[in-house]
PDB file of N, CA and C in Angstrom:
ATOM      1  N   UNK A   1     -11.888  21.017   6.309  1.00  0.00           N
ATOM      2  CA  UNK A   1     -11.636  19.648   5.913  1.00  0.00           C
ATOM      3  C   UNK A   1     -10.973  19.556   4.552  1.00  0.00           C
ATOM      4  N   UNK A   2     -10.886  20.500   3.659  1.00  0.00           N
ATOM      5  CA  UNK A   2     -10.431  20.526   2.925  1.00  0.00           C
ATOM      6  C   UNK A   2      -8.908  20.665   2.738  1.00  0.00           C
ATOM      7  N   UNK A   3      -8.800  20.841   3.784  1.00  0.00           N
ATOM      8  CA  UNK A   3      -6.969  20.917   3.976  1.00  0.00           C
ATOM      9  C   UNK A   3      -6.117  20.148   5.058  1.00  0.00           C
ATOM     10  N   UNK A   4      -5.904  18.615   4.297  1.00  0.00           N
ATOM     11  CA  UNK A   4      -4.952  17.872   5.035  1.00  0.00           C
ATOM     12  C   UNK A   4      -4.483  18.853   6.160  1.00  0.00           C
ATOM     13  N   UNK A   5      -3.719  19.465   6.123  1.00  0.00           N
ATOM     14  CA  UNK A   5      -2.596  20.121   7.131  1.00  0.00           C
ATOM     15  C   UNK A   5      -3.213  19.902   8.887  1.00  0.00           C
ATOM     16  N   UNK A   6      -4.792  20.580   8.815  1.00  0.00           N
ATOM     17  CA  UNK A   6      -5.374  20.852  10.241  1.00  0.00           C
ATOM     18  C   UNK A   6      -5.035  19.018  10.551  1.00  0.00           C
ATOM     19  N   UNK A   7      -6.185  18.435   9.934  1.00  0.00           N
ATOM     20  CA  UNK A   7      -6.412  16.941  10.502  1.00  0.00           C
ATOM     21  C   UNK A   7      -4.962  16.236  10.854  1.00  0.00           C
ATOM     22  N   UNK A   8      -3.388  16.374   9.755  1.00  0.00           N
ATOM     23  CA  UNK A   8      -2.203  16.227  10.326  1.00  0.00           C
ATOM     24  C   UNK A   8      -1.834  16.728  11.835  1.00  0.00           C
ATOM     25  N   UNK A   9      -1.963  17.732  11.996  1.00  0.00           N
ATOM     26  CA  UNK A   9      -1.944  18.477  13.376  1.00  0.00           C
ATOM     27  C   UNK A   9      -2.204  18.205  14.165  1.00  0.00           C
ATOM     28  N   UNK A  10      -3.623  17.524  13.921  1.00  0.00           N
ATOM     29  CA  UNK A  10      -4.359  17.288  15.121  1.00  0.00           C
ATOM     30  C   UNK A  10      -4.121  15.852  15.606  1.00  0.00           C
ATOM     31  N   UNK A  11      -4.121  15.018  14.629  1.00  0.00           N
ATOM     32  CA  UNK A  11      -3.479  13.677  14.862  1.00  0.00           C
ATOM     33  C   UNK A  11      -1.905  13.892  15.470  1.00  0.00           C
ATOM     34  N   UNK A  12      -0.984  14.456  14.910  1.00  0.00           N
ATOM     35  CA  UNK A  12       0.476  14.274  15.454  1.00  0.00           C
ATOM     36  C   UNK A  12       0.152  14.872  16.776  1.00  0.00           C
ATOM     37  N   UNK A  13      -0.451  15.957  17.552  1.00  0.00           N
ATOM     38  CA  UNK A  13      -0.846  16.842  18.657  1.00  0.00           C
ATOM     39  C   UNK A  13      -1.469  15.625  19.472  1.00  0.00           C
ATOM     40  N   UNK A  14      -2.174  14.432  18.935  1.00  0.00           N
ATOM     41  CA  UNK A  14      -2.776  13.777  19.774  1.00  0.00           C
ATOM     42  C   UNK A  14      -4.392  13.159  19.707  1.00  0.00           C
ATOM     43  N   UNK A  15      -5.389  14.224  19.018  1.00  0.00           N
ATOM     44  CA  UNK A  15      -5.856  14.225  18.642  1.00  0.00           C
ATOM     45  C   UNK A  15      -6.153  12.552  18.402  1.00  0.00           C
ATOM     46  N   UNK A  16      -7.610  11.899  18.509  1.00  0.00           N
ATOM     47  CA  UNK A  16      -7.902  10.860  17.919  1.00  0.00           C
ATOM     48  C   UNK A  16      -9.407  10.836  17.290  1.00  0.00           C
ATOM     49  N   UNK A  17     -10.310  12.047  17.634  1.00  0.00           N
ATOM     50  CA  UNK A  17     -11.383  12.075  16.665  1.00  0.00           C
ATOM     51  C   UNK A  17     -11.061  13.830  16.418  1.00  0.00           C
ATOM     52  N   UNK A  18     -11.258  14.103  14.999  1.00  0.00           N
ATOM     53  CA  UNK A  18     -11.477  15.389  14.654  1.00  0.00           C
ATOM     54  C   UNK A  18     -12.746  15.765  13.986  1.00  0.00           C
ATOM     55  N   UNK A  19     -13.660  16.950  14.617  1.00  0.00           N
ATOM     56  CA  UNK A  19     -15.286  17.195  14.372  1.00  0.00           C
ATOM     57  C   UNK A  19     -15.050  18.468  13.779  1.00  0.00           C
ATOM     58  N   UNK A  20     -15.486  18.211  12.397  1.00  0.00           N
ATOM     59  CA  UNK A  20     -16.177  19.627  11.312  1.00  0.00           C
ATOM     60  C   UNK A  20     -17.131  20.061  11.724  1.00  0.00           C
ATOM     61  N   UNK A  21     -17.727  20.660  12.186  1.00  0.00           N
ATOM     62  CA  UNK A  21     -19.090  21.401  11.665  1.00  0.00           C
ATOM     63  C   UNK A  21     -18.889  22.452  10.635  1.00  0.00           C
ATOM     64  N   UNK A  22     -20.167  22.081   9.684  1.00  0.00           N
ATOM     65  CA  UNK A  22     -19.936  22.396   8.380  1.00  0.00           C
ATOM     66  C   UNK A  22     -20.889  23.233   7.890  1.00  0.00           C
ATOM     67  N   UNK A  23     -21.008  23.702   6.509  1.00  0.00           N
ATOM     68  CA  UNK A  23     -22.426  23.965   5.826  1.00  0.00           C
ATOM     69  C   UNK A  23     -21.998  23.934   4.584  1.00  0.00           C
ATOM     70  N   UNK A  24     -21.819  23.095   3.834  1.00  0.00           N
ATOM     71  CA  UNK A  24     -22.230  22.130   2.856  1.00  0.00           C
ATOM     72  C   UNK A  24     -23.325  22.278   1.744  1.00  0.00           C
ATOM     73  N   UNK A  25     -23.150  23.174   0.865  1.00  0.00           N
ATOM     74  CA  UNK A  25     -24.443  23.544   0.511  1.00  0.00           C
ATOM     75  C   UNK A  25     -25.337  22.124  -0.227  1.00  0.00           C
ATOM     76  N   UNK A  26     -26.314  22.131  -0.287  1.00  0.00           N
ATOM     77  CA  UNK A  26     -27.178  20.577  -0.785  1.00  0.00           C
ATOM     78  C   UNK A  26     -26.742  20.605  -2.178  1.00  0.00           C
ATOM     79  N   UNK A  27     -26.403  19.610  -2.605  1.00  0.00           N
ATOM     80  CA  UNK A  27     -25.772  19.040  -3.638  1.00  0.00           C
ATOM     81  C   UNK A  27     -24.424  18.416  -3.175  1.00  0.00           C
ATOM     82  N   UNK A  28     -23.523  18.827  -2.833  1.00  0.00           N
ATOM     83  CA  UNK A  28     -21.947  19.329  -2.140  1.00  0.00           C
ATOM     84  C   UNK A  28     -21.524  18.210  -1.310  1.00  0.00           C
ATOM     85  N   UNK A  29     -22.344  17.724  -0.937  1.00  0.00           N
ATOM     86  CA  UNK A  29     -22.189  17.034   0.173  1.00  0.00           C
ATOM     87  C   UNK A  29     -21.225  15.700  -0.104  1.00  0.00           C
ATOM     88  N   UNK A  30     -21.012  15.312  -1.173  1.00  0.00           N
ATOM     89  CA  UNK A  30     -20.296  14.038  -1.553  1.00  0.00           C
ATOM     90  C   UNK A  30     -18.777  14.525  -1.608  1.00  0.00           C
ATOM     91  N   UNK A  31     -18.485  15.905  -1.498  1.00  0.00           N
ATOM     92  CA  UNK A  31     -17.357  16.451  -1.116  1.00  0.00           C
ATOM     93  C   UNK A  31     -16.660  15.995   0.105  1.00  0.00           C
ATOM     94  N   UNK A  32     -18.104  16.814   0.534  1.00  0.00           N
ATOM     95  CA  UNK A  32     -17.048  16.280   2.662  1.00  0.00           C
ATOM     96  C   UNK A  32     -17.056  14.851   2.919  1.00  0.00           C
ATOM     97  N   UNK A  33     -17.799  14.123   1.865  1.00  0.00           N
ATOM     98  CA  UNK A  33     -17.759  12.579   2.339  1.00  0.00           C
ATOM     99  C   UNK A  33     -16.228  12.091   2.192  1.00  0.00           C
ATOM    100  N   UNK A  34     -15.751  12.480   0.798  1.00  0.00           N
ATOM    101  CA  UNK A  34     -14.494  12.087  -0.204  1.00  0.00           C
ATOM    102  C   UNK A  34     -13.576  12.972   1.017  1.00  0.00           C
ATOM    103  N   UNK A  35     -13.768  13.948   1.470  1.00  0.00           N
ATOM    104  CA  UNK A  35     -12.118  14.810   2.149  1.00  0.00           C
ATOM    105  C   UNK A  35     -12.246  13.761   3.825  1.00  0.00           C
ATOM    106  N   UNK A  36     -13.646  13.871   4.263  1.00  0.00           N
ATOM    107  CA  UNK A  36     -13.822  13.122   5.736  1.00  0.00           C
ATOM    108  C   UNK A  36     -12.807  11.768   5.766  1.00  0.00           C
ATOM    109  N   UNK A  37     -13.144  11.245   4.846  1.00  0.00           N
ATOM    110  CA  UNK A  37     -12.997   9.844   4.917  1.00  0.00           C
ATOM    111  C   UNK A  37     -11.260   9.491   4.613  1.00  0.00           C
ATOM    112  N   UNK A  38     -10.719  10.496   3.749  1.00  0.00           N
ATOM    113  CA  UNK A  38      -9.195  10.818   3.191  1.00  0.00           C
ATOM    114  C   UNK A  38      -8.903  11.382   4.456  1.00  0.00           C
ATOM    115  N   UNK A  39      -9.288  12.403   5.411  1.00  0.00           N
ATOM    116  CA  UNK A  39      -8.669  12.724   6.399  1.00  0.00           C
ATOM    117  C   UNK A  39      -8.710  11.781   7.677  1.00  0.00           C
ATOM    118  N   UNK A  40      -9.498  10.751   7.611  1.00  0.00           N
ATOM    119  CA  UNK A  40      -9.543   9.705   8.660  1.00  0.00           C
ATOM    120  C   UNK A  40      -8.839   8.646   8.568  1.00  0.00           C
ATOM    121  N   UNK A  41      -8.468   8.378   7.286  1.00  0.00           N
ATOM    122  CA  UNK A  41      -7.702   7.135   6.698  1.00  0.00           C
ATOM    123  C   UNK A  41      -6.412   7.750   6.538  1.00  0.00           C
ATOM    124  N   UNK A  42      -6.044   8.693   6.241  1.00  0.00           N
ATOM    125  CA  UNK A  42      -4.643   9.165   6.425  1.00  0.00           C
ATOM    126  C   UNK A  42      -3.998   9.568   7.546  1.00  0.00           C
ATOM    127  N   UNK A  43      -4.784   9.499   8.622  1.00  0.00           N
ATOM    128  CA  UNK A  43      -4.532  10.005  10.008  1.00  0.00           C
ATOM    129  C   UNK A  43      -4.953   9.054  11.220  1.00  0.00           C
ATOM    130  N   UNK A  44      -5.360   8.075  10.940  1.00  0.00           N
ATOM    131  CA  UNK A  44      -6.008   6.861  11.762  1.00  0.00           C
ATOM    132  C   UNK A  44      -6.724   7.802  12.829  1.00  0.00           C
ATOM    133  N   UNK A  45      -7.734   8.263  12.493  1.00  0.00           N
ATOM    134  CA  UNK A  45      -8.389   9.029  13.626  1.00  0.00           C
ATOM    135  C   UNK A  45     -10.055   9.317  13.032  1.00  0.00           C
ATOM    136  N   UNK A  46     -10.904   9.263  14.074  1.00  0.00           N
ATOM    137  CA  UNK A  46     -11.903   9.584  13.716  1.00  0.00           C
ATOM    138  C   UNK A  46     -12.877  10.726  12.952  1.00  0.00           C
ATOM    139  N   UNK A  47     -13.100  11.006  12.082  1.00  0.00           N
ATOM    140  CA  UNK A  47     -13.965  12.176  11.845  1.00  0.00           C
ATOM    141  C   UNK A  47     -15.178  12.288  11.954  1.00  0.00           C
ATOM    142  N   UNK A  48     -15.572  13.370  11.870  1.00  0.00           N
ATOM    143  CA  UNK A  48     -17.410  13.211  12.441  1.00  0.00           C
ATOM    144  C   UNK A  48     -17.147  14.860  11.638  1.00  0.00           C
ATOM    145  N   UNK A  49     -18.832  14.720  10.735  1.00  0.00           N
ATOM    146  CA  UNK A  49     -18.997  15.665  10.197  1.00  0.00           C
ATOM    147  C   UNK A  49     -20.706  16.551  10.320  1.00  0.00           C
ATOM    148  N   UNK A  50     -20.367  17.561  11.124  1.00  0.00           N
ATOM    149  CA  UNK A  50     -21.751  18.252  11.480  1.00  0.00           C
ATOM    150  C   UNK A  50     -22.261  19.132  10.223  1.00  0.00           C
ATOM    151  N   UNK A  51     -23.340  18.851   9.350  1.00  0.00           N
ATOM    152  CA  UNK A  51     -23.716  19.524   8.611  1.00  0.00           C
ATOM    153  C   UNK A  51     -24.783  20.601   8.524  1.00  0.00           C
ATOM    154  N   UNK A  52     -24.827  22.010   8.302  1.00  0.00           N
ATOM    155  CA  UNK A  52     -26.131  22.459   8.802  1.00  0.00           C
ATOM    156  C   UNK A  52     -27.364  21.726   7.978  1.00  0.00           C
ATOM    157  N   UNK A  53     -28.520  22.615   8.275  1.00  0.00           N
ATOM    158  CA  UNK A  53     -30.074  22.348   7.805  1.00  0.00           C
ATOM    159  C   UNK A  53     -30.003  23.718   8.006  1.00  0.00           C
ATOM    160  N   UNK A  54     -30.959  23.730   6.392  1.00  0.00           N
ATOM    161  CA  UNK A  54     -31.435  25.017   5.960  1.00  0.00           C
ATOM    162  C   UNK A  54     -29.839  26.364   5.434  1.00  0.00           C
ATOM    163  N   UNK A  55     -30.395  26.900   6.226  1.00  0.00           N
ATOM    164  CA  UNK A  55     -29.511  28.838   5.675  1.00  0.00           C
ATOM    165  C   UNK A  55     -30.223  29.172   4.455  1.00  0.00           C
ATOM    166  N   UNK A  56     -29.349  30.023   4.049  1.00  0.00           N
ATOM    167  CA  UNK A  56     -29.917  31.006   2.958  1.00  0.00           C
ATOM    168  C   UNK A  56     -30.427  30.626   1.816  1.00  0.00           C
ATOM    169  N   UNK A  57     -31.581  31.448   1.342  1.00  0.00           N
ATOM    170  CA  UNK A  57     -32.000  30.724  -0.114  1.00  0.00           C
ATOM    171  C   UNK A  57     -30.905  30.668  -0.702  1.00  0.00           C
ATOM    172  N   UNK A  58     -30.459  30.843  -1.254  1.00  0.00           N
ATOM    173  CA  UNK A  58     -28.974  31.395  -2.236  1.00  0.00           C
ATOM    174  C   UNK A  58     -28.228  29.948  -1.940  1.00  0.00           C
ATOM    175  N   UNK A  59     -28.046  29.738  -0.782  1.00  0.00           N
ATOM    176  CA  UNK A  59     -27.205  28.452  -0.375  1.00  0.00           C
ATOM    177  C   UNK A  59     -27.861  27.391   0.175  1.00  0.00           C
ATOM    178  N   UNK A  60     -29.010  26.966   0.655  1.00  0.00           N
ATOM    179  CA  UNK A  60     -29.074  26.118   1.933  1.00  0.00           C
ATOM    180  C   UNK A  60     -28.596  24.557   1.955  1.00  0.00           C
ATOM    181  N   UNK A  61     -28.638  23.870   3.149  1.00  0.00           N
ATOM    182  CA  UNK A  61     -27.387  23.303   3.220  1.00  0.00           C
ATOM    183  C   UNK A  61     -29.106  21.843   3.504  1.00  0.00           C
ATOM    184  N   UNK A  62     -28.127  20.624   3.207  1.00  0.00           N
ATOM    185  CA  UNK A  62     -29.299  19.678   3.530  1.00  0.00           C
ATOM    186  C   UNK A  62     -29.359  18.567   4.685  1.00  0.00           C
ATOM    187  N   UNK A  63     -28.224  18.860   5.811  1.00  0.00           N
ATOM    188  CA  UNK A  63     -27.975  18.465   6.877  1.00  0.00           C
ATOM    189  C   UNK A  63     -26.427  17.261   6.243  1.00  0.00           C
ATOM    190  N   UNK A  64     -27.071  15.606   6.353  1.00  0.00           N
ATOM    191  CA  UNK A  64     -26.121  14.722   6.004  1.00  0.00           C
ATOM    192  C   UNK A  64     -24.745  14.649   6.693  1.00  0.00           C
ATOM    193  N   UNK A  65     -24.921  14.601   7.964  1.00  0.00           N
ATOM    194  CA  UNK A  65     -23.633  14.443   8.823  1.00  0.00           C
ATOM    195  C   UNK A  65     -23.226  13.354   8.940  1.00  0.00           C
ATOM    196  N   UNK A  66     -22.556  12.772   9.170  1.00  0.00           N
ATOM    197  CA  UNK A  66     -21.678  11.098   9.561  1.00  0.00           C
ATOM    198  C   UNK A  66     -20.391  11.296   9.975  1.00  0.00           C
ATOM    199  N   UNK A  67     -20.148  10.084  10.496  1.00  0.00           N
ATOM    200  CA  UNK A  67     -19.015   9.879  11.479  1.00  0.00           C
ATOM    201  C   UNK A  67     -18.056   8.656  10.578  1.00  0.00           C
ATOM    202  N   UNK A  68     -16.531   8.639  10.528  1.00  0.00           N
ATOM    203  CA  UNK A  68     -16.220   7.698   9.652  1.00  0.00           C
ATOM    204  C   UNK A  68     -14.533   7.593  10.217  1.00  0.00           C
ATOM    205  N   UNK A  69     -14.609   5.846  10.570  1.00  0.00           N
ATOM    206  CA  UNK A  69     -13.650   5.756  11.557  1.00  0.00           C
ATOM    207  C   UNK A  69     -12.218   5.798  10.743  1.00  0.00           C
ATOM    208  N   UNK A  70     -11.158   5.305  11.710  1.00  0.00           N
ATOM    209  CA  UNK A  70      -9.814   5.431  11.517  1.00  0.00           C
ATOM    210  C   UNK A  70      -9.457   4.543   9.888  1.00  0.00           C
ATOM    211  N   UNK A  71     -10.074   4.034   9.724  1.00  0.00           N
ATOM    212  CA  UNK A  71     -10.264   2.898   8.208  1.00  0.00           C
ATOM    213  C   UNK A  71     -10.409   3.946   7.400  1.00  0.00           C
ATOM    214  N   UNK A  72     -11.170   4.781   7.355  1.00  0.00           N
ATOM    215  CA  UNK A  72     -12.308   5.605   6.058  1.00  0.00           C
ATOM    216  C   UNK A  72     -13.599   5.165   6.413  1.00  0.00           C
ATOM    217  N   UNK A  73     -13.640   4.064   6.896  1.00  0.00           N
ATOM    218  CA  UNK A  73     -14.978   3.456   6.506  1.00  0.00           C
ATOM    219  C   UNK A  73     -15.843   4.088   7.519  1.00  0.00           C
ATOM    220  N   UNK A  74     -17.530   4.148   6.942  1.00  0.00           N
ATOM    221  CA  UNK A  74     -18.442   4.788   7.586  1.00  0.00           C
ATOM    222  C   UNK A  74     -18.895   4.375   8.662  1.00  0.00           C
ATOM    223  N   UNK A  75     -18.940   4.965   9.933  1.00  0.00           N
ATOM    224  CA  UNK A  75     -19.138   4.299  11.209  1.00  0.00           C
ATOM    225  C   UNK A  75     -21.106   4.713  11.413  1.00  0.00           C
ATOM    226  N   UNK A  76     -21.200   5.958  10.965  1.00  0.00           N
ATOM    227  CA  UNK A  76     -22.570   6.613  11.190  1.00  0.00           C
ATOM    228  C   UNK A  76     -23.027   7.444   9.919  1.00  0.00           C
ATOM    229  N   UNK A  77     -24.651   7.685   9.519  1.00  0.00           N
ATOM    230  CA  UNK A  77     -24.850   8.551   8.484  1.00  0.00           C
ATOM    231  C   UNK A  77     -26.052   8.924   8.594  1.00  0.00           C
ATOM    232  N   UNK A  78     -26.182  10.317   8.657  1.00  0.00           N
ATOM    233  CA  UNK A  78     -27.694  10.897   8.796  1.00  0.00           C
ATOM    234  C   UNK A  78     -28.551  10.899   7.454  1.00  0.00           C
ATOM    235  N   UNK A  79     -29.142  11.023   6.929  1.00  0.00           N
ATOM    236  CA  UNK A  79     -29.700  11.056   5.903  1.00  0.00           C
ATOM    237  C   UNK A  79     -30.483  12.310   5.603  1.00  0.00           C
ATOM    238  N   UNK A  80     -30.110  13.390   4.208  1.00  0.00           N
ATOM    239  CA  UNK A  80     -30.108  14.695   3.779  1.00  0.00           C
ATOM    240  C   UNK A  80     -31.797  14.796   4.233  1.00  0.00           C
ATOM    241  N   UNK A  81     -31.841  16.231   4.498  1.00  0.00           N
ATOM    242  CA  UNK A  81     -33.102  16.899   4.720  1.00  0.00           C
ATOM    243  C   UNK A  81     -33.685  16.627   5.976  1.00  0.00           C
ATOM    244  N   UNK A  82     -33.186  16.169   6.828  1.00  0.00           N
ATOM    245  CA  UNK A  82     -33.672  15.726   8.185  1.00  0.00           C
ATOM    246  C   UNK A  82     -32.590  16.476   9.636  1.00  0.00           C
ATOM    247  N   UNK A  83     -33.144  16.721  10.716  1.00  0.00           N
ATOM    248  CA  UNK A  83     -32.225  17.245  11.653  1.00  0.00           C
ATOM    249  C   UNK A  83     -32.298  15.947  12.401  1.00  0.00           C
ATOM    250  N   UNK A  84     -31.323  15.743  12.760  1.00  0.00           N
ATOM    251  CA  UNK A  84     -30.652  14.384  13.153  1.00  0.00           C
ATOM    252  C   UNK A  84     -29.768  14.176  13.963  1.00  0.00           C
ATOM    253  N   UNK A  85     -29.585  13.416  15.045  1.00  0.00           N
ATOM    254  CA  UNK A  85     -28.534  13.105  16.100  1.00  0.00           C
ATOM    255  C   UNK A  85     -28.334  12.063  15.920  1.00  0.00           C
ATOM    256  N   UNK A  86     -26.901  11.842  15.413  1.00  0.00           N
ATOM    257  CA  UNK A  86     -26.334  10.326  15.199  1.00  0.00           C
ATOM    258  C   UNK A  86     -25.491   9.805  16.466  1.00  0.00           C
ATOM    259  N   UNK A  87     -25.216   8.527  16.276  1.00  0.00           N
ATOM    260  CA  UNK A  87     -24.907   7.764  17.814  1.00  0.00           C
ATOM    261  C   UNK A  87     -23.728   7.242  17.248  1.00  0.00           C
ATOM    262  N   UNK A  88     -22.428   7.330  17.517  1.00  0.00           N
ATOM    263  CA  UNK A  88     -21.673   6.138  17.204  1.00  0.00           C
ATOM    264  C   UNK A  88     -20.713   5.854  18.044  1.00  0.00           C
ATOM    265  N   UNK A  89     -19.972   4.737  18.513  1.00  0.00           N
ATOM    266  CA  UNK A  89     -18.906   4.176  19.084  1.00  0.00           C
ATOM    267  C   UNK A  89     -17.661   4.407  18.545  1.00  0.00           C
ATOM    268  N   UNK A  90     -17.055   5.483  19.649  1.00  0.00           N
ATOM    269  CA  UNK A  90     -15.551   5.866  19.021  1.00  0.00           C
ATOM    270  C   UNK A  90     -14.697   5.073  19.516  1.00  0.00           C
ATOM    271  N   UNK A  91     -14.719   3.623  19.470  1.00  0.00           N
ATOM    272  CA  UNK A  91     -13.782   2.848  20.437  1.00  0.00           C
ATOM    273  C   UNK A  91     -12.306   3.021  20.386  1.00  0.00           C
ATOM    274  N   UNK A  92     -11.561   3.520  21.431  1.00  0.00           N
ATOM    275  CA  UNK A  92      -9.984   3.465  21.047  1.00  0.00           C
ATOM    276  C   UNK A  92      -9.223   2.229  20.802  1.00  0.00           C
ATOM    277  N   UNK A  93     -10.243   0.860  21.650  1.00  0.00           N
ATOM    278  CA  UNK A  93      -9.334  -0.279  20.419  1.00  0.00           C
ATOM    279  C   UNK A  93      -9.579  -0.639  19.168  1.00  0.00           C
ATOM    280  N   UNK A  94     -10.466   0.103  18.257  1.00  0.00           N
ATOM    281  CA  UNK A  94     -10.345   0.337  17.194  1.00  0.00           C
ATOM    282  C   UNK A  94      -9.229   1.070  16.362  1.00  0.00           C
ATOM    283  N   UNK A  95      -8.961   2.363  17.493  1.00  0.00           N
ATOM    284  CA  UNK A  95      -7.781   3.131  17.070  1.00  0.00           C
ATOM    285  C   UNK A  95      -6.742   2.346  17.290  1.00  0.00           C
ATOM    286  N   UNK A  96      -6.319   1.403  18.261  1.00  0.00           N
ATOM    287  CA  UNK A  96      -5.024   0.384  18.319  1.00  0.00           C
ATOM    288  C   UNK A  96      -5.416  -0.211  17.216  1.00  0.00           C
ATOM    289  N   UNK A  97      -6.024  -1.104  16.991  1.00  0.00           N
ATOM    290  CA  UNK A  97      -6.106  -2.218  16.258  1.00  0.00           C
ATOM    291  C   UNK A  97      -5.493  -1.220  14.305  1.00  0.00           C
ATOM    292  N   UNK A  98      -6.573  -0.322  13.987  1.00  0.00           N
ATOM    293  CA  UNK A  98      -5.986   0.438  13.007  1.00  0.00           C
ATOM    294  C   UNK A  98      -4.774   0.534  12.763  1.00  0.00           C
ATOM    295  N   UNK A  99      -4.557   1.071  14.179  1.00  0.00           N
ATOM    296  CA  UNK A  99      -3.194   1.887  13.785  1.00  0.00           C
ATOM    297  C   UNK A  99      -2.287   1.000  13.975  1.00  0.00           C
ATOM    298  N   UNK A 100      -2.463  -0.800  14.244  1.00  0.00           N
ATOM    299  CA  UNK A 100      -1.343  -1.402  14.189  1.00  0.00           C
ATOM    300  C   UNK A 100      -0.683  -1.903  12.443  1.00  0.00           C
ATOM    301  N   UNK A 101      -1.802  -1.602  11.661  1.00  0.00           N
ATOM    302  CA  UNK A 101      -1.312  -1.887  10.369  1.00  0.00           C
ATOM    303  C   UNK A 101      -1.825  -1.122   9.431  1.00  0.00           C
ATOM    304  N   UNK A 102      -2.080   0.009   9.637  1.00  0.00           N
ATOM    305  CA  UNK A 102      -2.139   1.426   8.995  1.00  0.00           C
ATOM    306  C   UNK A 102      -1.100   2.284   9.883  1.00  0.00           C
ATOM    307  N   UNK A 103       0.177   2.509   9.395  1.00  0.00           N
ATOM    308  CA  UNK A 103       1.184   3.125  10.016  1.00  0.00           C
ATOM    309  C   UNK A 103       1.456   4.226   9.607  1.00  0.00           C
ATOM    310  N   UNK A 104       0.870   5.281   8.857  1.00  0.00           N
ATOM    311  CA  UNK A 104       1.186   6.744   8.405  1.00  0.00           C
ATOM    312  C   UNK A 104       1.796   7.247   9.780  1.00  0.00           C
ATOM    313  N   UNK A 105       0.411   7.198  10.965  1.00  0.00           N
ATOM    314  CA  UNK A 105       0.707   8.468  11.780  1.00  0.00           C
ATOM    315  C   UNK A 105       1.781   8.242  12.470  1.00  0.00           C
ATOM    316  N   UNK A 106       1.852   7.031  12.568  1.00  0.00           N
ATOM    317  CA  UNK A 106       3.263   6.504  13.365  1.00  0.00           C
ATOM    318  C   UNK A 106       4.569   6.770  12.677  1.00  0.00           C
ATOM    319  N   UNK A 107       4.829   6.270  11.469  1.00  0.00           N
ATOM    320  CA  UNK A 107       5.844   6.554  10.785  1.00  0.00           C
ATOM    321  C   UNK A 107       5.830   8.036  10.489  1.00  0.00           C
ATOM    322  N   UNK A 108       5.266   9.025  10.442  1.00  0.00           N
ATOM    323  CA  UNK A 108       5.074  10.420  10.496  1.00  0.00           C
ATOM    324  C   UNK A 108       5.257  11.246  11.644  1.00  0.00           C
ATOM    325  N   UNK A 109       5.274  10.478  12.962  1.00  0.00           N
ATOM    326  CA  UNK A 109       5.651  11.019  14.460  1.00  0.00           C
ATOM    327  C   UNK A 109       7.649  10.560  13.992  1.00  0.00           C
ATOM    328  N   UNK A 110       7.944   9.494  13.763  1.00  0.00           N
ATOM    329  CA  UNK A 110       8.961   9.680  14.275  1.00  0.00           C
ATOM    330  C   UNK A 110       9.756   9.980  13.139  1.00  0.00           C
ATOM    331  N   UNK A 111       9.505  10.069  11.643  1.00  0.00           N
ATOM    332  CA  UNK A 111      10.001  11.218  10.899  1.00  0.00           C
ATOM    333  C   UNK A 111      10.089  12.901  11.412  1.00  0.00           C
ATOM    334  N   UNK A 112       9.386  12.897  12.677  1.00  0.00           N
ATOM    335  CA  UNK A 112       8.974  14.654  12.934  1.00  0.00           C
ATOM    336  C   UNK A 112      10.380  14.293  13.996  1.00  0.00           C
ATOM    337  N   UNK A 113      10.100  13.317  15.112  1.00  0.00           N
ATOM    338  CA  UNK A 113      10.898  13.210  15.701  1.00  0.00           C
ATOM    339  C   UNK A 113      12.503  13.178  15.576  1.00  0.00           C
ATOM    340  N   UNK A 114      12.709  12.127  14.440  1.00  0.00           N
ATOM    341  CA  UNK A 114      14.407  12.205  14.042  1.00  0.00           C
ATOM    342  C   UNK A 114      14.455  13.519  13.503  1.00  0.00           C
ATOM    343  N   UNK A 115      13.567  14.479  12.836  1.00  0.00           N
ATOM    344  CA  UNK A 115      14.162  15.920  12.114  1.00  0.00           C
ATOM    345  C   UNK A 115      13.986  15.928  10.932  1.00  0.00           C
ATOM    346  N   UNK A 116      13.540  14.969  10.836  1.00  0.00           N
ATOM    347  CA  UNK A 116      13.485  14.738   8.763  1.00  0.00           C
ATOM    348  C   UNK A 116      12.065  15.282   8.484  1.00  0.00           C
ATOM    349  N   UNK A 117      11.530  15.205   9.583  1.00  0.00           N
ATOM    350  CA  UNK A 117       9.612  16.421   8.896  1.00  0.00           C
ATOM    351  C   UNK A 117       9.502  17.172   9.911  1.00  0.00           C
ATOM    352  N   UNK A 118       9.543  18.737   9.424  1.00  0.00           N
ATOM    353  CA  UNK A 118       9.169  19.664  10.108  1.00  0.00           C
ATOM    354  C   UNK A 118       7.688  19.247  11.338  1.00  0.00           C
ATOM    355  N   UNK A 119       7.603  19.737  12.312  1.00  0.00           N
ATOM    356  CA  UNK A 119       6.484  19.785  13.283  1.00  0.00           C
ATOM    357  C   UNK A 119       5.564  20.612  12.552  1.00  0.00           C
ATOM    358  N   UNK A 120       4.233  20.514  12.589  1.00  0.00           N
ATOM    359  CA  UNK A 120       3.205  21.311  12.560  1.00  0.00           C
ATOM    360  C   UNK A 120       3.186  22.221  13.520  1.00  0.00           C
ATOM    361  N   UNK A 121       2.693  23.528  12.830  1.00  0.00           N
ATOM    362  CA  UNK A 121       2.454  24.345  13.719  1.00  0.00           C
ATOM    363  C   UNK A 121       1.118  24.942  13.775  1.00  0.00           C
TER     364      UNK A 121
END
């Protein structure tokens, strides 16, 4: 998640939700919130972020997964130290409605298309 490029990919490829599973060490976690939410809003597409529970003394991780729609904005959020199954509605007329006035991915397909932005590979 830390690298625009995948979530570009996956959106221009088609892609309309992209899922991390992560491990996040506890503290850290306001990281994947800030990249989740930049990679969902720059890509009108959903993210959902699986965080572990527990691992190594040295590292362990404090769960805190959420889901955060084509906006940025938070659709779902587990709350740290708990193992947790979150529920949320990935509606695709949310993804229309978004993507009718958030236009990156659109204006970014047919920049790839006329030749003026390389394709992802």
């Amino acid at each position: 998640m830390s690298f625009p490029e995948h979530a570009r990919a996956a959106a221009v490829s088609g892609a309309h939700v992209v899922l991390y599973p992560a491990a996040f060490a506890t503290g850290t976690e306001h990281r994947a919130a800030v990249y989740l939410r930049a990679r969902a809003l720059e890509n009108t597409v959903y993210t959902v972020f699986c965080n572990a529970l527990g691992g190594p003394v040295h590292r362990p991780c404090d769960g805190a997964g959420a889901v955060y729609g084509p906006d940025g904005a938070t659709v779902s959020h587990a709350e740290p130290g708990q193992d947790t199954v979150l529920f949320a509605d990935l509606d695709p007329r949310t993804l229309t409605r978004v993507r009718g006035h958030l236009r990156m991915l659109a204006e970014h397909r047919a920049a790839v298309a006329s030749g003026r932005v390389a394709e992802p590979s």
